[in-house]
N, C-alpha and C. Protein backbone atom coordinates (compact mmCIF):
# COMPACT_ATOMS: atom_id res chain seq x y z
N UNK A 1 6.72 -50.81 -27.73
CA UNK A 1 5.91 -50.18 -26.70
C UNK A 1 6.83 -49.62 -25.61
N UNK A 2 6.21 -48.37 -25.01
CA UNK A 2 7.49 -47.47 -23.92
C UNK A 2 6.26 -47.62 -23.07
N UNK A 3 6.70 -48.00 -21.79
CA UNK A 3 6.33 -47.56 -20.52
C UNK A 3 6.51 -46.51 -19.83
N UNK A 4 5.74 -45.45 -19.26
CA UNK A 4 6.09 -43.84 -18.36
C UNK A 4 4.96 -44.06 -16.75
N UNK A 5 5.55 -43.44 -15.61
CA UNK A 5 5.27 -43.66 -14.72
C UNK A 5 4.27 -42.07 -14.89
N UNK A 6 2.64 -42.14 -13.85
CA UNK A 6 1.87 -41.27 -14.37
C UNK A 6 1.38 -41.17 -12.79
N UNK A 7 1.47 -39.83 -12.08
CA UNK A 7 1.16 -40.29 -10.82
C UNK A 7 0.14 -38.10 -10.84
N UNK A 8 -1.12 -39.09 -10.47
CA UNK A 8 -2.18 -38.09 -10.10
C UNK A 8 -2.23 -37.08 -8.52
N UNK A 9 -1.32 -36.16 -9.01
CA UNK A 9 -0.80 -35.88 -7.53
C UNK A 9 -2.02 -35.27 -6.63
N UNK A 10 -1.86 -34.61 -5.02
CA UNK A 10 -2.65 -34.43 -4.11
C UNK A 10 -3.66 -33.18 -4.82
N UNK A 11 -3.64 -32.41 -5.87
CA UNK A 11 -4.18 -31.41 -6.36
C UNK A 11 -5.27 -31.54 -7.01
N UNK A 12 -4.86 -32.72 -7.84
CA UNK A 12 -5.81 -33.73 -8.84
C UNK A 12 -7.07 -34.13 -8.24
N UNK A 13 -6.24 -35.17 -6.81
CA UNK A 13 -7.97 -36.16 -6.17
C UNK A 13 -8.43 -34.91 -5.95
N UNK A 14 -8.17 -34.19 -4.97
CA UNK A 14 -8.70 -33.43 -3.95
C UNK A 14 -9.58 -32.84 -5.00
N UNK A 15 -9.16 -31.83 -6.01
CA UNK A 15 -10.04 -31.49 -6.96
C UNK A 15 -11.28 -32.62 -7.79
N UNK A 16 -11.24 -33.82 -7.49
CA UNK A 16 -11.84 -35.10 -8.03
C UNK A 16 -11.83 -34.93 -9.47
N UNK A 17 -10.36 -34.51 -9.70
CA UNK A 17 -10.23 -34.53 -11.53
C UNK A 17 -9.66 -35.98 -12.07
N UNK A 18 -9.41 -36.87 -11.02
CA UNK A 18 -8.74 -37.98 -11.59
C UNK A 18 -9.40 -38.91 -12.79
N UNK A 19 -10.81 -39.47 -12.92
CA UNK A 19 -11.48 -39.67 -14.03
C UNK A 19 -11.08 -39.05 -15.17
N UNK A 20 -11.23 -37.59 -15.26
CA UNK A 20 -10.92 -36.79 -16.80
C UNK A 20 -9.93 -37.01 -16.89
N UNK A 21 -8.66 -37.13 -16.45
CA UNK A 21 -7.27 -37.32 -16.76
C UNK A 21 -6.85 -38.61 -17.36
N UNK A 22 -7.70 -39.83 -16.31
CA UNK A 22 -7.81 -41.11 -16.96
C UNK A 22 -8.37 -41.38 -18.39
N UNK A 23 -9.00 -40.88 -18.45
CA UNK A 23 -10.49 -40.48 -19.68
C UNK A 23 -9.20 -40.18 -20.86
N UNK A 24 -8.70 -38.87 -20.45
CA UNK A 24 -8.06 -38.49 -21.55
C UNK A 24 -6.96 -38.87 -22.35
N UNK A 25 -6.36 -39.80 -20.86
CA UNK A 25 -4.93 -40.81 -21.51
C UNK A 25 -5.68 -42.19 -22.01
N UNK A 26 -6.81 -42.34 -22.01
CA UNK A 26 -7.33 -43.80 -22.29
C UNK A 26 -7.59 -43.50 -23.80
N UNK A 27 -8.66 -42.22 -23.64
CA UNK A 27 -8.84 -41.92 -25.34
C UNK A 27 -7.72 -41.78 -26.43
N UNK A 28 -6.64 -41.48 -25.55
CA UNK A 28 -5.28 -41.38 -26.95
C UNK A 28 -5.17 -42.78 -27.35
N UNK A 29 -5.27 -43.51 -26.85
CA UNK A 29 -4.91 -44.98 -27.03
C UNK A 29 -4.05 -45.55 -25.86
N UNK A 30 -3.57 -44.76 -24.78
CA UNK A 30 -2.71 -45.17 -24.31
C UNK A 30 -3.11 -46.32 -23.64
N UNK A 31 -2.36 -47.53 -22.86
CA UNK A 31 -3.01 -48.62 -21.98
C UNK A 31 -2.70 -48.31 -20.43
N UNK A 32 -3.23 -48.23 -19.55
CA UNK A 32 -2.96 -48.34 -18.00
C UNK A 32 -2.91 -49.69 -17.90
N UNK A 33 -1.58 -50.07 -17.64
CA UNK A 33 -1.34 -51.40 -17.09
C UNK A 33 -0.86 -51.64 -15.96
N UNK A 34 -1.12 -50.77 -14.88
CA UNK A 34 -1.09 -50.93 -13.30
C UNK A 34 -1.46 -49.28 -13.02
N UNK A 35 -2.28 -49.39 -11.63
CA UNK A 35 -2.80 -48.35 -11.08
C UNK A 35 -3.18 -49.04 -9.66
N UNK A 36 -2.94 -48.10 -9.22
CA UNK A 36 -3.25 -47.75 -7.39
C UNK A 36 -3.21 -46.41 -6.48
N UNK A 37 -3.65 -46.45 -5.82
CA UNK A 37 -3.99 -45.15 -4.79
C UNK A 37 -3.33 -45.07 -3.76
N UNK A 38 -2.39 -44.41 -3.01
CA UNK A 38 -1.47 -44.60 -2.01
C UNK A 38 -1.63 -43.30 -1.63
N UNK A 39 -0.48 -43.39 -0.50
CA UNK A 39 -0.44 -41.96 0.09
C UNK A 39 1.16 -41.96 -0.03
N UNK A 40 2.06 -40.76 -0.40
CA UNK A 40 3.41 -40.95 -0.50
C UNK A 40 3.84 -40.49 0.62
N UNK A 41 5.20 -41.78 1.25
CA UNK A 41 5.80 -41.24 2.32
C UNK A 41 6.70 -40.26 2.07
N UNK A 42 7.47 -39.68 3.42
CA UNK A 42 8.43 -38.77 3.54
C UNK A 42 9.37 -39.49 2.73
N UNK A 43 9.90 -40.70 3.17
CA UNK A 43 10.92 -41.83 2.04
C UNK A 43 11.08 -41.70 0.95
N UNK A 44 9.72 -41.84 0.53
CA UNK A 44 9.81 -42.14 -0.81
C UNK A 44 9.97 -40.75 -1.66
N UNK A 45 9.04 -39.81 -1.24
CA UNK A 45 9.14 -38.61 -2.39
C UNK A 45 10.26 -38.29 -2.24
N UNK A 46 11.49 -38.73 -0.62
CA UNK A 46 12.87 -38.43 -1.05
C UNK A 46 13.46 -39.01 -2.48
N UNK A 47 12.90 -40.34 -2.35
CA UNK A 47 13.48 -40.98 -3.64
C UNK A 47 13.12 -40.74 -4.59
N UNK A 48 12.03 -40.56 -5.05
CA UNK A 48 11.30 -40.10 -6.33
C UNK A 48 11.96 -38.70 -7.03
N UNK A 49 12.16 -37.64 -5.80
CA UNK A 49 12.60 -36.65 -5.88
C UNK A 49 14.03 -36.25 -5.48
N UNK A 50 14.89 -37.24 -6.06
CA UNK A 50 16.31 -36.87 -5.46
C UNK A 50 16.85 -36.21 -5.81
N UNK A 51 16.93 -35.63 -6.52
CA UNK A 51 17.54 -34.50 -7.38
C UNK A 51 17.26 -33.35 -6.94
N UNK A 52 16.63 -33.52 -6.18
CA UNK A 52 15.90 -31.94 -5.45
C UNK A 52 16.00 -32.04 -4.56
N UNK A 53 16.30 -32.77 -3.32
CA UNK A 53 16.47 -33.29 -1.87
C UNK A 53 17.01 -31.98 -1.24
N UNK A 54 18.44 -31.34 -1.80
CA UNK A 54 18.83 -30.00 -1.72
C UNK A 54 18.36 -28.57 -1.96
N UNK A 55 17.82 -28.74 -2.75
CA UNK A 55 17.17 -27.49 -2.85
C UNK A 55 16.39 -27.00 -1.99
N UNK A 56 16.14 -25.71 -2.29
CA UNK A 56 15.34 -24.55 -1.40
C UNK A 56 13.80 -25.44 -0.97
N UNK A 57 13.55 -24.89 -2.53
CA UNK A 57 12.08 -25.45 -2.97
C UNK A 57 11.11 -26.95 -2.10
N UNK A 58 12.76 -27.82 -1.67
CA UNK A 58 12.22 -29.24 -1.75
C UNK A 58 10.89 -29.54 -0.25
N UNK A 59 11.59 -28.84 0.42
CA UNK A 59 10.57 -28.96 1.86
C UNK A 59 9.49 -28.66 1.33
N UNK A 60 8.60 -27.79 0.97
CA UNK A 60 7.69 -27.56 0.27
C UNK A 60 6.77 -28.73 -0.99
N UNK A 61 8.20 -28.93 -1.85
CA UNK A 61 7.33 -29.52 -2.60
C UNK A 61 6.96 -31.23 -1.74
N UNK A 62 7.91 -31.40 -0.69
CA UNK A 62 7.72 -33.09 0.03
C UNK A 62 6.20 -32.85 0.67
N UNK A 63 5.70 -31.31 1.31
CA UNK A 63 4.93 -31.25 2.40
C UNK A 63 3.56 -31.30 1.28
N UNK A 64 3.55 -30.95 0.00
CA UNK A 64 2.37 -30.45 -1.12
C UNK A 64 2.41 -32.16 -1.56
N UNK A 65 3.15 -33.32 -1.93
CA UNK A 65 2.82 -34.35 -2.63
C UNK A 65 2.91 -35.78 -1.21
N UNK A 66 2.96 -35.19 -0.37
CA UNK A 66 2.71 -36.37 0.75
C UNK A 66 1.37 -35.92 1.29
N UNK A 67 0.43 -35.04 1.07
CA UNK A 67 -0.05 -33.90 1.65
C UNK A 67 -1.84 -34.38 1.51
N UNK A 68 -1.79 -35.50 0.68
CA UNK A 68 -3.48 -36.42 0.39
C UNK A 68 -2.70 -37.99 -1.08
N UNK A 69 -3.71 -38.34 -1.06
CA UNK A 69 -3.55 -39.51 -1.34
C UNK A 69 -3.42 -39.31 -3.02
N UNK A 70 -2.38 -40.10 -3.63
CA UNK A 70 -2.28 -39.76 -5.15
C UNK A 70 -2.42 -41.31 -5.77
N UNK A 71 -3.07 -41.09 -7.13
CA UNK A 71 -3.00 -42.41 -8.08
C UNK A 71 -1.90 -42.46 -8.90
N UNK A 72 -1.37 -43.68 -8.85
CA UNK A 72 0.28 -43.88 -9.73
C UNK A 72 -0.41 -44.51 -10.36
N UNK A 73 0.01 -44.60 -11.79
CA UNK A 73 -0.51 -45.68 -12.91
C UNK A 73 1.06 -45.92 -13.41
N UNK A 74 1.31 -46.40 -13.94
CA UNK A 74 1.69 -46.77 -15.45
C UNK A 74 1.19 -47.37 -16.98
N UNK A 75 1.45 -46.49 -17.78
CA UNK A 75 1.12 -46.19 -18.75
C UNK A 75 1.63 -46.29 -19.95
N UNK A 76 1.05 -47.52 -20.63
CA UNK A 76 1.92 -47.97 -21.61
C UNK A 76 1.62 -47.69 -23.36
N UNK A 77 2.40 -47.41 -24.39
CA UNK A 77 1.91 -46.86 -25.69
C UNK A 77 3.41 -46.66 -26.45
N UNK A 78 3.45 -46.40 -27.75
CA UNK A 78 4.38 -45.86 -28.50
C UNK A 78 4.13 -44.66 -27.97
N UNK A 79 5.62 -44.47 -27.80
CA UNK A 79 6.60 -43.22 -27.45
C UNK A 79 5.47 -42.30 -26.32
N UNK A 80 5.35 -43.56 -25.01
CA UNK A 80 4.31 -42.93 -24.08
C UNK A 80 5.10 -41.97 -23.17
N UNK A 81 6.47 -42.21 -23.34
CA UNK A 81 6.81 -40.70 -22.61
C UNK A 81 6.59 -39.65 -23.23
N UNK A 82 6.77 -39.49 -24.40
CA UNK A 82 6.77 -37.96 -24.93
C UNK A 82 4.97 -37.82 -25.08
N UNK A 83 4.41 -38.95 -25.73
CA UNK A 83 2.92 -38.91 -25.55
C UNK A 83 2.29 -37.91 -24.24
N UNK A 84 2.88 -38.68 -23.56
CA UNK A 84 1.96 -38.59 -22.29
C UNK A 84 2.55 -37.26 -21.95
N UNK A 85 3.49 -36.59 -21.93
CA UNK A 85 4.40 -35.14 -21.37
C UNK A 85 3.45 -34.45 -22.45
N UNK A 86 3.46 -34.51 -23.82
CA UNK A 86 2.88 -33.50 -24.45
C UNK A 86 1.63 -33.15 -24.33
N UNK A 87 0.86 -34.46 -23.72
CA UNK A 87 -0.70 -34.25 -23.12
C UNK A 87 -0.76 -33.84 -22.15
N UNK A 88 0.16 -33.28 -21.27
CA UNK A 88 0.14 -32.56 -19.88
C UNK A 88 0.45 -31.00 -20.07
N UNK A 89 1.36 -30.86 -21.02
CA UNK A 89 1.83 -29.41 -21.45
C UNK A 89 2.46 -28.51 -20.53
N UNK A 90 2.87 -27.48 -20.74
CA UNK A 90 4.06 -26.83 -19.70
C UNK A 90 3.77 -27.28 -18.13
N UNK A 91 4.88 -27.02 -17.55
CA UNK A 91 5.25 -27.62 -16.54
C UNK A 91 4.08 -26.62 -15.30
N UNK A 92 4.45 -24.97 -15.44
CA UNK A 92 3.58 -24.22 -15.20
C UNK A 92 2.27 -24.19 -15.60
N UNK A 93 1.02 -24.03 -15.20
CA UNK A 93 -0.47 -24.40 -15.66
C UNK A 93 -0.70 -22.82 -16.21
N UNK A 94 0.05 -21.78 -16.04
CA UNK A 94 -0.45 -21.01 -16.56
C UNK A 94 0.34 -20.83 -18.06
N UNK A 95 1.19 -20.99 -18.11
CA UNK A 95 1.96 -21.41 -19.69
C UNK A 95 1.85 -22.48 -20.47
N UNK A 96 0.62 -23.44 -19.76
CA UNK A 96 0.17 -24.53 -21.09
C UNK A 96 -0.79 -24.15 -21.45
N UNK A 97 -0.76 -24.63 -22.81
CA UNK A 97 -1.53 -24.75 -23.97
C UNK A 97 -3.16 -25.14 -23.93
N UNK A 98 -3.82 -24.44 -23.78
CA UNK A 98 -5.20 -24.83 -23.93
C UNK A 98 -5.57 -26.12 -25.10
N UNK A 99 -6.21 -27.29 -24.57
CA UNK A 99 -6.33 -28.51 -24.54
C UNK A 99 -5.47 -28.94 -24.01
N UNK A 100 -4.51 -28.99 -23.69
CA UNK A 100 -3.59 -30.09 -22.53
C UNK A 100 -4.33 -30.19 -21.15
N UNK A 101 -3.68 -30.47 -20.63
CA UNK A 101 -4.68 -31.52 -19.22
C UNK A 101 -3.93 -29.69 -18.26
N UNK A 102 -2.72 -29.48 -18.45
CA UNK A 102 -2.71 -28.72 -17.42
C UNK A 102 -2.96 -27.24 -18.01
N UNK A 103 -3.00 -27.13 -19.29
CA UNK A 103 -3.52 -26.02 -19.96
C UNK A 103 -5.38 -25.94 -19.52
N UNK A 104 -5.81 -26.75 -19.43
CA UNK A 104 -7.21 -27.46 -19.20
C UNK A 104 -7.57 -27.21 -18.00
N UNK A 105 -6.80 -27.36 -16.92
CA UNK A 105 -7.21 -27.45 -15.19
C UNK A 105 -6.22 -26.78 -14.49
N UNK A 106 -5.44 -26.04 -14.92
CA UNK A 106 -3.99 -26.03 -14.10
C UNK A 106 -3.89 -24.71 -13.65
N UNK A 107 -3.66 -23.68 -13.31
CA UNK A 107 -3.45 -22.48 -12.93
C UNK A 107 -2.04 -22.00 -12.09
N UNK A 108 -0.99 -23.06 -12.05
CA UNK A 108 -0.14 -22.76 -10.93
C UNK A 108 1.06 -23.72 -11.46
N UNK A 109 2.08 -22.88 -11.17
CA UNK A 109 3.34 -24.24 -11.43
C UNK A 109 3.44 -25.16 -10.26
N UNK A 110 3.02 -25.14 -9.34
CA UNK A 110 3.89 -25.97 -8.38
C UNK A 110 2.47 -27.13 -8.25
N UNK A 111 1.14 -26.28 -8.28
CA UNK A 111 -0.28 -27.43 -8.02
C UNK A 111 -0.66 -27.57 -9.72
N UNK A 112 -0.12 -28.94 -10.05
CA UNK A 112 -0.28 -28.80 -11.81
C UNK A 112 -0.41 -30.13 -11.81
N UNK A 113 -1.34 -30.53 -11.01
CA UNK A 113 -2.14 -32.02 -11.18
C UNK A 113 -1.21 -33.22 -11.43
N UNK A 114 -0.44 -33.31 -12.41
CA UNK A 114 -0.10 -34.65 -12.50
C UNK A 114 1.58 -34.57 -13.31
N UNK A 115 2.39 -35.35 -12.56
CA UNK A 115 3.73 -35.62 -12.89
C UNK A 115 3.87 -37.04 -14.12
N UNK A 116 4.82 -36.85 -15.02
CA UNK A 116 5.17 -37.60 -15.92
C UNK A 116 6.37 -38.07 -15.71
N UNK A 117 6.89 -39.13 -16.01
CA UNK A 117 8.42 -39.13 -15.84
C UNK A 117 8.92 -38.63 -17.28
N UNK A 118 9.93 -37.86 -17.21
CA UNK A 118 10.60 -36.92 -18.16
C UNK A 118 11.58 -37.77 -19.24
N UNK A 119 11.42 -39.53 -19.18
CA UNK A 119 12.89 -39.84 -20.25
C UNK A 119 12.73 -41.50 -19.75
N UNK A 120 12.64 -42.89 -20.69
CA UNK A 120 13.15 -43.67 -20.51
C UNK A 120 13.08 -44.17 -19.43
N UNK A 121 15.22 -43.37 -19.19
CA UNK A 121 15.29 -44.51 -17.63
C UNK A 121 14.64 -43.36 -16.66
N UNK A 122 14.42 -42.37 -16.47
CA UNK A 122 13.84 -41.82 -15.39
C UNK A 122 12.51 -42.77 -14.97
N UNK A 123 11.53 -43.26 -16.44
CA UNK A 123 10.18 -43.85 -16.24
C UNK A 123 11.11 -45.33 -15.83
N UNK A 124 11.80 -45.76 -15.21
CA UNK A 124 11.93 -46.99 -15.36
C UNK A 124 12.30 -46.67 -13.91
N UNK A 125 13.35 -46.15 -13.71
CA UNK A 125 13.43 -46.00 -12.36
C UNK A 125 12.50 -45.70 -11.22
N UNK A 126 11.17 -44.86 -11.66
CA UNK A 126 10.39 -44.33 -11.05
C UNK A 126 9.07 -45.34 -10.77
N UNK A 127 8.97 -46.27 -12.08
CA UNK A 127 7.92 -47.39 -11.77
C UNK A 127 8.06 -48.11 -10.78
N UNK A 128 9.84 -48.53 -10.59
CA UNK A 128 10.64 -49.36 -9.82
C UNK A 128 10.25 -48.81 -8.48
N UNK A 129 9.86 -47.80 -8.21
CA UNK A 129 9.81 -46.88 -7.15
C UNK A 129 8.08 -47.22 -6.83
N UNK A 130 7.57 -47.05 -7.57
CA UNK A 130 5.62 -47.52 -6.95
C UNK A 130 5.40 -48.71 -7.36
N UNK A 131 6.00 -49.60 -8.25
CA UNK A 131 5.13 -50.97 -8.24
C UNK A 131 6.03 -51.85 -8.13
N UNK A 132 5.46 -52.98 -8.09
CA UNK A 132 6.33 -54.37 -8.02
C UNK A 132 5.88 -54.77 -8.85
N UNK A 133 7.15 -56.13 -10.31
CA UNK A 133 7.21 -56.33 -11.08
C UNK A 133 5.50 -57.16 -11.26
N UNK A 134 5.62 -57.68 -10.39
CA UNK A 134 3.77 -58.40 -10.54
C UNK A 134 2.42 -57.23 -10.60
N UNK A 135 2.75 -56.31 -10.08
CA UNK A 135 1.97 -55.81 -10.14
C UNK A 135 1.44 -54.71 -11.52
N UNK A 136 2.27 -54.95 -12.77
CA UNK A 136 2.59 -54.68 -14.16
C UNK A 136 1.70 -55.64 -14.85
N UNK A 137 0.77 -55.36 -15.35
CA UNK A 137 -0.20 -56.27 -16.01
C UNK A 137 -0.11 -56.21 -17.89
N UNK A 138 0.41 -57.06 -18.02
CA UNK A 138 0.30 -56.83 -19.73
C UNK A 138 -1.21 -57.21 -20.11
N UNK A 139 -1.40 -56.26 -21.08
CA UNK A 139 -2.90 -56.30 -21.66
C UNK A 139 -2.75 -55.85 -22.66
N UNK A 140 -2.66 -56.86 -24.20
CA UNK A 140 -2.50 -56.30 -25.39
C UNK A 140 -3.66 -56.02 -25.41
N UNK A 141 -3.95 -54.62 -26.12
CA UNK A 141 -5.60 -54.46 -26.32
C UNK A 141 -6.19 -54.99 -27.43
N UNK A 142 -6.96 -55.43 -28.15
CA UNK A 142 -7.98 -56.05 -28.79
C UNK A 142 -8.01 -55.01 -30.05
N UNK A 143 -8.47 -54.02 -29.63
CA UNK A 143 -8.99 -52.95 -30.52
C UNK A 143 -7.24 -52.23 -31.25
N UNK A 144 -6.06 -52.54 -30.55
CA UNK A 144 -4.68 -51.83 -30.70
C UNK A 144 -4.59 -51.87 -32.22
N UNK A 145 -4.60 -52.79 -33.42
CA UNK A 145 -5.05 -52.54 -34.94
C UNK A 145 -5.25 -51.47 -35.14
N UNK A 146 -6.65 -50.70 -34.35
CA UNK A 146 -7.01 -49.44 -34.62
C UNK A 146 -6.73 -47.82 -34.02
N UNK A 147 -6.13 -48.32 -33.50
CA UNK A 147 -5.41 -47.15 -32.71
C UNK A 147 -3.96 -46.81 -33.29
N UNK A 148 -3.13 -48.03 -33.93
CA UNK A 148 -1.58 -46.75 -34.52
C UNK A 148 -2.04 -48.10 -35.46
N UNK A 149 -0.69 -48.07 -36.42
CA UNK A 149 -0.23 -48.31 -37.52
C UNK A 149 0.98 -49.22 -36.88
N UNK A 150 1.25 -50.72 -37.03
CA UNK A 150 2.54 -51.17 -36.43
C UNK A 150 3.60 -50.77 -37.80
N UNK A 151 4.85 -50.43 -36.57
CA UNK A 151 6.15 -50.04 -37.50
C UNK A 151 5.61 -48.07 -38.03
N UNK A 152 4.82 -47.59 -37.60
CA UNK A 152 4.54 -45.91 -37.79
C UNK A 152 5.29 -45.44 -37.23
């Protein structure tokens, strides 16, 4: 099982799309094993977003994701990073794929509802960043038999 950090950014609530998004990562099989609603500080989207701290772009994108209140989940499944990235689809909403979530709702690269972490340790680092280890709930699901194939 891979863990990916899944955070419903200010574009999402405000639009009150957060249900369908949940809806749609629940129906793949995936598990939400922590979720909460926060508001992101100036701090943190430094940290979340360090790699960009320099750039042009970054003032902008700190003032658009501190800007209303977002849901972080984590989200657990076989190979839930690439899972979960391919159910979001291009990064831009106007270059994804009709059925993806941002092919689906998205119209804009920069307001494109919901961030994935892109790899592993990025999702590991980034959980480290919204939750505390208690706040990670293991929940084998019941029904998981029917959802993959163990060893597929």
């Amino acid at each position: 099982m891979e863990r990916t950090l899944v955070l419903l950014k200010p574009d999402c609530v405000q639009r009150r799309l957060m249900g369908r998004v949940i809806a749609r990562i629940e129906e793949k099989g995936l598990n939400v094993v922590a979720m909460k609603m926060l508001r992101i500080s100036a701090d943190l989207a430094k940290r979340h977003y360090a790699e960009h701290v320099a750039k042009p772009f970054y003032p902008a994108l700190e003032s658009f994701i501190t800007a209303s209140p977002v849901v972080a989940m984590v989200v657990e499944g076989l190979e839930a990073v690439r899972v979960v990235r391919d159910m979001l689809g291009a990064t831009n909403g106007r270059n994804a794929a009709p059925g993806t979530i941002r092919g689906d709702f998205s119209s804009s690269r920069q307001l494109n509802l919901v961030h994935a972490s892109d790899g592993a340790d990025a999702a590991a680092r980034e959980i480290e960043l919204y939750f505390a280890p208690s706040e990670l709930h293991d929940c084998p699901l019941t029904i998981g038999p029917w959802l993959t194939v163990v060893g597929e």
